[in-house]
N, C-alpha and C. Protein backbone atom coordinates (compact mmCIF):
# COMPACT_ATOMS: atom_id res chain seq x y z
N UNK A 1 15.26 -61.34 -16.40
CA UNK A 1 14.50 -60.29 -17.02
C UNK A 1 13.71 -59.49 -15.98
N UNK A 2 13.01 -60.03 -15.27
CA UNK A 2 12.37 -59.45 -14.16
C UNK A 2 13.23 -58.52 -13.44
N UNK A 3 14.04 -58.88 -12.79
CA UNK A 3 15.53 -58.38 -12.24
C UNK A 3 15.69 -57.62 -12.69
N UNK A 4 15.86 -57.19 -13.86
CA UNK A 4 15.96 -55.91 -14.84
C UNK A 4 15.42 -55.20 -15.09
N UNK A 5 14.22 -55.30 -14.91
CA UNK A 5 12.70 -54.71 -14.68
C UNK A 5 12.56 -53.90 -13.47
N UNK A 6 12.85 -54.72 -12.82
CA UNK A 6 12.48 -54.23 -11.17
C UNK A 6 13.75 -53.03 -10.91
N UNK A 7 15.05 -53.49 -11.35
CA UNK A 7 16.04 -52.15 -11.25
C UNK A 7 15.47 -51.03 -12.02
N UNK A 8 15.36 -51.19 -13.30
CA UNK A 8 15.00 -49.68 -13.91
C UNK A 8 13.74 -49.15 -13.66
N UNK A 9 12.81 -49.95 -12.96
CA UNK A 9 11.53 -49.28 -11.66
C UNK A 9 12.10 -48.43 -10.85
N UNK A 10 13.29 -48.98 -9.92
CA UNK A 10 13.83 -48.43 -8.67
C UNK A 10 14.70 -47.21 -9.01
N UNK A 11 15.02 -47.37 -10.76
CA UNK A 11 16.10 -45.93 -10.96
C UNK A 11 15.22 -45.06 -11.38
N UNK A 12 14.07 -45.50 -11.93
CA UNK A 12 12.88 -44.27 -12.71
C UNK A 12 12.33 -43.72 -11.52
N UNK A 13 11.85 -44.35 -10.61
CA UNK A 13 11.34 -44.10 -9.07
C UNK A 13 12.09 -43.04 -8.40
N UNK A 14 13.55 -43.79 -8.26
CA UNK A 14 14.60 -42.64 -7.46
C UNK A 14 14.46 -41.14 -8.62
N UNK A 15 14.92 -41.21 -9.32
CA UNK A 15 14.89 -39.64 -10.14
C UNK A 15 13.85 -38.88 -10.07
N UNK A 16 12.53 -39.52 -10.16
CA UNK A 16 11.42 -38.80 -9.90
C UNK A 16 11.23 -38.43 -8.63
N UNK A 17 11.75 -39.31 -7.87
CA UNK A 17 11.57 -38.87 -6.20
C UNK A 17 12.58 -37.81 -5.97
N UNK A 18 13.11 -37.96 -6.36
CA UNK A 18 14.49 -36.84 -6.21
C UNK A 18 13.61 -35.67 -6.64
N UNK A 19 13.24 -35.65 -7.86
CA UNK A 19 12.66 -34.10 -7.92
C UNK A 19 11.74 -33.84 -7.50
N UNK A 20 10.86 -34.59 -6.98
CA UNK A 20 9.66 -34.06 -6.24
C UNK A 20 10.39 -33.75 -4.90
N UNK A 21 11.22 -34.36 -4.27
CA UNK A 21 11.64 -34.11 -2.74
C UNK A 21 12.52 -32.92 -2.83
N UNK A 22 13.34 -32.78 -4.05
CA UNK A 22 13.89 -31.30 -4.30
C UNK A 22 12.94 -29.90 -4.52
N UNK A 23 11.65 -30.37 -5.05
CA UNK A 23 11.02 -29.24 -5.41
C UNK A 23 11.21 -28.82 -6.60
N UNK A 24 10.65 -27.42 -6.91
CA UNK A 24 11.08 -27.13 -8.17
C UNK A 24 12.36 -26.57 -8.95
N UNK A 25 12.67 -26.39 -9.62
CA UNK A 25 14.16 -26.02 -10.06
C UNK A 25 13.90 -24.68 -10.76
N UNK A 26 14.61 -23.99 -10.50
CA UNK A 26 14.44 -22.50 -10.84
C UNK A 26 15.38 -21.93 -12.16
N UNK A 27 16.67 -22.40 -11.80
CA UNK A 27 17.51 -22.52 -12.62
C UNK A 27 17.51 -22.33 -13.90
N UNK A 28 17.49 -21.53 -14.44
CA UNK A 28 17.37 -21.50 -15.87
C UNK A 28 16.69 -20.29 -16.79
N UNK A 29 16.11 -19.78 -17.78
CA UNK A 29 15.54 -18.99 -18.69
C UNK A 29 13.83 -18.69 -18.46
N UNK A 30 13.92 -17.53 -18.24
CA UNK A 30 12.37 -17.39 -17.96
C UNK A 30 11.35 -16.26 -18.93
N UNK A 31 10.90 -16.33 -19.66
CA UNK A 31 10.38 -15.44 -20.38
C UNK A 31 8.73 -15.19 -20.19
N UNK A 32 8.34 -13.84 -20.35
CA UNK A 32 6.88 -13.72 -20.13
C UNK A 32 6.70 -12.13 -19.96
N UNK A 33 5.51 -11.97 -18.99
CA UNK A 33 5.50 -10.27 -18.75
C UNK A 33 4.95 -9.72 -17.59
N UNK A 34 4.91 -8.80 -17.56
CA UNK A 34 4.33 -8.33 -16.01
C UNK A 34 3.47 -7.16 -15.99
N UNK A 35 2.35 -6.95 -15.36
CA UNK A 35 2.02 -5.25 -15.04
C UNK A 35 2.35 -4.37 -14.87
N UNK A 36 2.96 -3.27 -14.91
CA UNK A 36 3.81 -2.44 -14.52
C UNK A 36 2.78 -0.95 -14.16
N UNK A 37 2.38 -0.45 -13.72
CA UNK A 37 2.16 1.22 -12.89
C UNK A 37 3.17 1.83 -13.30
N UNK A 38 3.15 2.61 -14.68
CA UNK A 38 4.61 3.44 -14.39
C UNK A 38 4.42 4.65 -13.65
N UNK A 39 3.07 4.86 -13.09
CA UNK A 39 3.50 6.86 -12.15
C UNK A 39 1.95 6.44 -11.77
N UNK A 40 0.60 5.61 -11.84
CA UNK A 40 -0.76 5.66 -11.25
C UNK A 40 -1.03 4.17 -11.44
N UNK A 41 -2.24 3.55 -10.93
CA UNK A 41 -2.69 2.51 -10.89
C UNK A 41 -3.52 1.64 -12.09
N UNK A 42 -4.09 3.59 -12.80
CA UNK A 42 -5.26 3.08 -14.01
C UNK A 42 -3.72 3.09 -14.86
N UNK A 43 -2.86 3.46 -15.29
CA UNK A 43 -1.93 3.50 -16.20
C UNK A 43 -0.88 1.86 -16.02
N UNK A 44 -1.67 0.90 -16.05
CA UNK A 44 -0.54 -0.13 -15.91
C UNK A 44 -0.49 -0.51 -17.37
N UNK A 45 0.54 -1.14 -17.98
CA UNK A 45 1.23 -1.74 -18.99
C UNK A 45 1.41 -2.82 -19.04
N UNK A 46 1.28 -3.80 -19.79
CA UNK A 46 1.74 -4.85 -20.16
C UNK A 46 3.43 -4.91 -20.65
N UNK A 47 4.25 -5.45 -20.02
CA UNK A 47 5.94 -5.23 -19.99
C UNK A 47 6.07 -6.66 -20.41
N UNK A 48 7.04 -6.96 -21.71
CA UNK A 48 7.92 -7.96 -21.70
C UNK A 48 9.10 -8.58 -20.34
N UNK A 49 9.27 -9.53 -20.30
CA UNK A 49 10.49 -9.49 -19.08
C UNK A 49 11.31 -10.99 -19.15
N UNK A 50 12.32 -10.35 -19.40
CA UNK A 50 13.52 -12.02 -19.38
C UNK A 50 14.17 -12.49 -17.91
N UNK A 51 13.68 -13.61 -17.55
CA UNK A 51 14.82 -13.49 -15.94
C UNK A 51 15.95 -15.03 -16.44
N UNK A 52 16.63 -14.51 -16.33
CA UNK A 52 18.27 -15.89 -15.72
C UNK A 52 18.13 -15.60 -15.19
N UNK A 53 17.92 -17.08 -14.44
CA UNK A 53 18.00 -17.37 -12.74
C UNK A 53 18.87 -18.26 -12.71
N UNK A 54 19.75 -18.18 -11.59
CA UNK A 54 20.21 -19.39 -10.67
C UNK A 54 20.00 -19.70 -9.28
N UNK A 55 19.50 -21.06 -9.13
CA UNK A 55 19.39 -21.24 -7.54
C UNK A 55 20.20 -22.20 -7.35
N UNK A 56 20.54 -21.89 -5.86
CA UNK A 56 21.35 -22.82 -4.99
C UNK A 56 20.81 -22.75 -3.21
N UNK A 57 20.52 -23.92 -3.60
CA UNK A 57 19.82 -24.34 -2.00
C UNK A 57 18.71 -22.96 -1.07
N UNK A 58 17.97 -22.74 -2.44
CA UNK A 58 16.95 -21.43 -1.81
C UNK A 58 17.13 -20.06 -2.13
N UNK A 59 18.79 -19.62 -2.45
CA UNK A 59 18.96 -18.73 -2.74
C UNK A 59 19.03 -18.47 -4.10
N UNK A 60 18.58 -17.21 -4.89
CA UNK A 60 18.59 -16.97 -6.25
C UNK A 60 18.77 -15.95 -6.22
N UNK A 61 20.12 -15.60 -7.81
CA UNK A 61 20.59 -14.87 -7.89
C UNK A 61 20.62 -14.99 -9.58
N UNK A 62 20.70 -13.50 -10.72
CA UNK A 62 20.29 -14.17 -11.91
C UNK A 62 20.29 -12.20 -12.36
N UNK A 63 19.48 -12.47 -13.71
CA UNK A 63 19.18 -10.92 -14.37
C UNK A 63 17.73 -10.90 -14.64
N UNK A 64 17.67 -9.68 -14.99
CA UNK A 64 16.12 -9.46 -15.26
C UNK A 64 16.56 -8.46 -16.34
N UNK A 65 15.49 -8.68 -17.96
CA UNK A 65 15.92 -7.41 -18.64
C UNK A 65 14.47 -7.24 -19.09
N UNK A 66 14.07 -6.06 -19.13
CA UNK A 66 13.21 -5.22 -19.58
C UNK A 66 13.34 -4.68 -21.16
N UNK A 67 13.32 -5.85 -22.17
CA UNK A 67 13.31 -5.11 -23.52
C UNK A 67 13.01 -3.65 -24.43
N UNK A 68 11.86 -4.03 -23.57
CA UNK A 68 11.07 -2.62 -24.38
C UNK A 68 11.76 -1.14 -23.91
N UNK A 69 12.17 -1.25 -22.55
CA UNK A 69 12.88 -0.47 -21.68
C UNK A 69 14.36 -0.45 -22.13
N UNK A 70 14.97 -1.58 -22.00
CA UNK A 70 16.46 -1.15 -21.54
C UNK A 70 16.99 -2.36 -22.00
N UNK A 71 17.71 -2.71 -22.61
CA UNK A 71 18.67 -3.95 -23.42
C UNK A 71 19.21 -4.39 -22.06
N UNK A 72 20.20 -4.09 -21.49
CA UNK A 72 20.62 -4.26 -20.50
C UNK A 72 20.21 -4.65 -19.40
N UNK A 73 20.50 -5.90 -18.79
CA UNK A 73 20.02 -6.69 -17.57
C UNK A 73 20.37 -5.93 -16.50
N UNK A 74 19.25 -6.31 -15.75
CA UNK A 74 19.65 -5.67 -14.21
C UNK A 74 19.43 -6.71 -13.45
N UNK A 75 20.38 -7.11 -12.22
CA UNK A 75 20.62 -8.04 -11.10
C UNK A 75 19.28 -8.38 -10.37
N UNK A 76 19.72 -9.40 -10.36
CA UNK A 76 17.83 -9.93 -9.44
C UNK A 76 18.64 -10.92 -8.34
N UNK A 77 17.76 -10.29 -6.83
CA UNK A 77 18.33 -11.50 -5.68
C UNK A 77 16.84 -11.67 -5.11
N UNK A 78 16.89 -13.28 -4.76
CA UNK A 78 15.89 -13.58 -4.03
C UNK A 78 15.89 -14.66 -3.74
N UNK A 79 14.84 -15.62 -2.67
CA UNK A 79 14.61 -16.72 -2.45
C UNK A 79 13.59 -17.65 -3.04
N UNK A 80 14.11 -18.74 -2.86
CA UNK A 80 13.06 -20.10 -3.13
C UNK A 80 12.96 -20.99 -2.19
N UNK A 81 11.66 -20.99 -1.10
CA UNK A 81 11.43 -21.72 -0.25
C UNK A 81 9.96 -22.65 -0.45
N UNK A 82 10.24 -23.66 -0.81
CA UNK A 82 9.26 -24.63 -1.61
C UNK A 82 8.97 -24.11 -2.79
N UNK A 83 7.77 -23.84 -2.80
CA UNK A 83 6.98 -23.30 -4.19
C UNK A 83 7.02 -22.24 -4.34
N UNK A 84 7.67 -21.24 -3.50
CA UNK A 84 7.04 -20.15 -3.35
C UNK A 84 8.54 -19.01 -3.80
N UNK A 85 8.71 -18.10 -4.92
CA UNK A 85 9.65 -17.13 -5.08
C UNK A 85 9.41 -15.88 -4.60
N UNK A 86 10.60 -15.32 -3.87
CA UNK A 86 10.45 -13.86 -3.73
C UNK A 86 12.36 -12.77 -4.87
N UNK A 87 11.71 -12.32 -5.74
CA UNK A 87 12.67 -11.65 -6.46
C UNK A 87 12.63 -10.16 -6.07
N UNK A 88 13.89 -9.60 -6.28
CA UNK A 88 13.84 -7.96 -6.44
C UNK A 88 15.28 -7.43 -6.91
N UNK A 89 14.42 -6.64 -7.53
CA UNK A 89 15.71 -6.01 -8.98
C UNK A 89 15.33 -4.38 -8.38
N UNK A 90 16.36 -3.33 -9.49
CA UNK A 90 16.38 -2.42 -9.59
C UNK A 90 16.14 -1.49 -10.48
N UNK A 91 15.85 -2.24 -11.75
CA UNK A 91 15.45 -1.96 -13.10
C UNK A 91 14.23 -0.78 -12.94
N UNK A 92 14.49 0.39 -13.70
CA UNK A 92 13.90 1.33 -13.42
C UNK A 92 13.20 2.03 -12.10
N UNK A 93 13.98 1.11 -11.48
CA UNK A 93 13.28 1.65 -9.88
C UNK A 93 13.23 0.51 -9.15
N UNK A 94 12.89 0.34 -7.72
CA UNK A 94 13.12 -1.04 -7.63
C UNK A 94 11.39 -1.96 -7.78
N UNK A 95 11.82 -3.31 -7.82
CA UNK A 95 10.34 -3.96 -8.23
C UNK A 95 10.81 -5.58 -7.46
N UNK A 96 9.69 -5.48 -7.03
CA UNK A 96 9.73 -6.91 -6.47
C UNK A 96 8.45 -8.06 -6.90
N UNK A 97 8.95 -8.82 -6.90
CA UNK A 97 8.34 -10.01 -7.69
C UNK A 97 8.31 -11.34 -6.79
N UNK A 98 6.71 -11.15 -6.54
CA UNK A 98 6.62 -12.78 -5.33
C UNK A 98 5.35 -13.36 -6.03
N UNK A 99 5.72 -14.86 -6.10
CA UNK A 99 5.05 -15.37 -6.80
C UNK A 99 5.06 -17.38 -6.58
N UNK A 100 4.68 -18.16 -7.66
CA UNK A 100 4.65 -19.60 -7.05
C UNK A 100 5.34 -20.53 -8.42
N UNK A 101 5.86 -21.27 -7.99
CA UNK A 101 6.63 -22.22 -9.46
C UNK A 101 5.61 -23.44 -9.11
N UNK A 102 4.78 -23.41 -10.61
CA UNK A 102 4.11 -24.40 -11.03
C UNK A 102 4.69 -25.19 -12.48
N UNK A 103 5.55 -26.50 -11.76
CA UNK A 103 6.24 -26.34 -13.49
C UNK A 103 7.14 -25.62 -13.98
N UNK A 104 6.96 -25.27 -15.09
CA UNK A 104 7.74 -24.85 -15.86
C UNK A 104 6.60 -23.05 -16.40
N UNK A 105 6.43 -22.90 -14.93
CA UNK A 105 5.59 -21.47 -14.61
C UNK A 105 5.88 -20.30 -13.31
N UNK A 106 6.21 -19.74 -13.57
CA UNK A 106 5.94 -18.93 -12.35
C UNK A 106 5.10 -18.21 -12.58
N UNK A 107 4.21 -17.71 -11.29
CA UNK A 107 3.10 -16.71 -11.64
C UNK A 107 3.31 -15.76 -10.32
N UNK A 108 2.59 -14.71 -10.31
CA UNK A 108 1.98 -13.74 -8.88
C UNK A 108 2.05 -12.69 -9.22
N UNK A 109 2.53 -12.12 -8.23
CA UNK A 109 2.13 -10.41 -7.86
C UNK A 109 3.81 -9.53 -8.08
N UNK A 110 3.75 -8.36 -8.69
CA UNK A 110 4.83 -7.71 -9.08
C UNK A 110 4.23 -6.68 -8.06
N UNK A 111 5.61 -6.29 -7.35
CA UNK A 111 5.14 -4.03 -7.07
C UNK A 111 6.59 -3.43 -7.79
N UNK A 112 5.84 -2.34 -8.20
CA UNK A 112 6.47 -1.39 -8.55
C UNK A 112 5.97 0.09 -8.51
N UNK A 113 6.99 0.90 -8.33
CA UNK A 113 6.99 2.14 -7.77
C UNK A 113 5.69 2.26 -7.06
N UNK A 114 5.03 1.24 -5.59
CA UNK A 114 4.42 1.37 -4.90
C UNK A 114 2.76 0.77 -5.43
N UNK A 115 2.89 0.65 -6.70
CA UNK A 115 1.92 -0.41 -7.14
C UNK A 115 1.98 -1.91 -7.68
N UNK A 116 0.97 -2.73 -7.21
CA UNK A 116 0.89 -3.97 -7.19
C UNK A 116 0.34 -4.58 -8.49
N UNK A 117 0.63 -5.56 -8.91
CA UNK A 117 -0.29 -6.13 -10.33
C UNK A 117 0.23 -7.41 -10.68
N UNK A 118 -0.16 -7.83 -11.47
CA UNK A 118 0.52 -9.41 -11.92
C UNK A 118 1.85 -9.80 -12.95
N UNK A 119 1.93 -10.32 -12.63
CA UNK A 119 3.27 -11.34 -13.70
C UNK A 119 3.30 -13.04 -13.83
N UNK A 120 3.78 -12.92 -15.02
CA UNK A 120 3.80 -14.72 -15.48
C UNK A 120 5.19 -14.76 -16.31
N UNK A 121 5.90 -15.53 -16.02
CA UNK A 121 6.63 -16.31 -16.81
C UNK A 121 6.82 -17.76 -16.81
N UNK A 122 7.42 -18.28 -18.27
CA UNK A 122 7.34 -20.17 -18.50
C UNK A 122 9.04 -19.94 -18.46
N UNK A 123 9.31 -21.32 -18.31
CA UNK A 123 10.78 -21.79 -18.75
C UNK A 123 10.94 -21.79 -20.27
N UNK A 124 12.39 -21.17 -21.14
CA UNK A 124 12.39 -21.56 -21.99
C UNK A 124 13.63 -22.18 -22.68
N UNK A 125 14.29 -22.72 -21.02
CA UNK A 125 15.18 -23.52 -21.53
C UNK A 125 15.47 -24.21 -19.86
């Protein structure tokens, strides 16, 4: 019994270690919103925003769609080096999105058309 004990310690152990030594996983459905400046700084918006992502070993590649805007996804490339994401799409102009995966969170800083502001999205799958 012990014996049996002590293995499913060492397999609960390994899996968890595995994902902490992997980091976070990006992979997947992201929903939330962002600031947006559409033409001045006092004029920012609150924007819906969907990202599919996929990563592979740092690199991410995926969509971004802007509901309120445009049904239609637009291509998102960027990296994941530890905690830390850098995205950029073309969706109405281009916009880049750097920010930190906490969880089943990303948060930071969006620019667009030369202004800066925030964004959040959770996992929702």
């Amino acid at each position: 019994m012990k014996k049996k004990a002590f293995v499913l310690m060492l397999v609960v152990g390994a899996l968890c270690g595995c994902s902490w030594l992997l980091g976070p996983q990006l992979s997947g459905r992201w929903e939330g919103a962002a600031e947006l400046a559409m033409t001045d700084p006092t004029a920012t918006r609150t924007t819906e925003i969907v990202l599919v992502l996929v990563e592979d070993h740092g690199v991410v590649t995926g969509t971004l769609r802007c509901p309120e805007f445009f049904m239609d996804p637009a291509d998102v490339t960027g990296t994941l080096s530890g905690r830390h994401v850098e995205l950029e799409s073309t969706i109405l102009g281009d916009v880049t999105f750097t920010g930190e995966v906490h969880g089943d969170t990303i948060s930071g800083t969006c620019t667009y058309h030369g202004f800066t502001d925030a964004w959040e999205v959770t996992r929702t799958n």
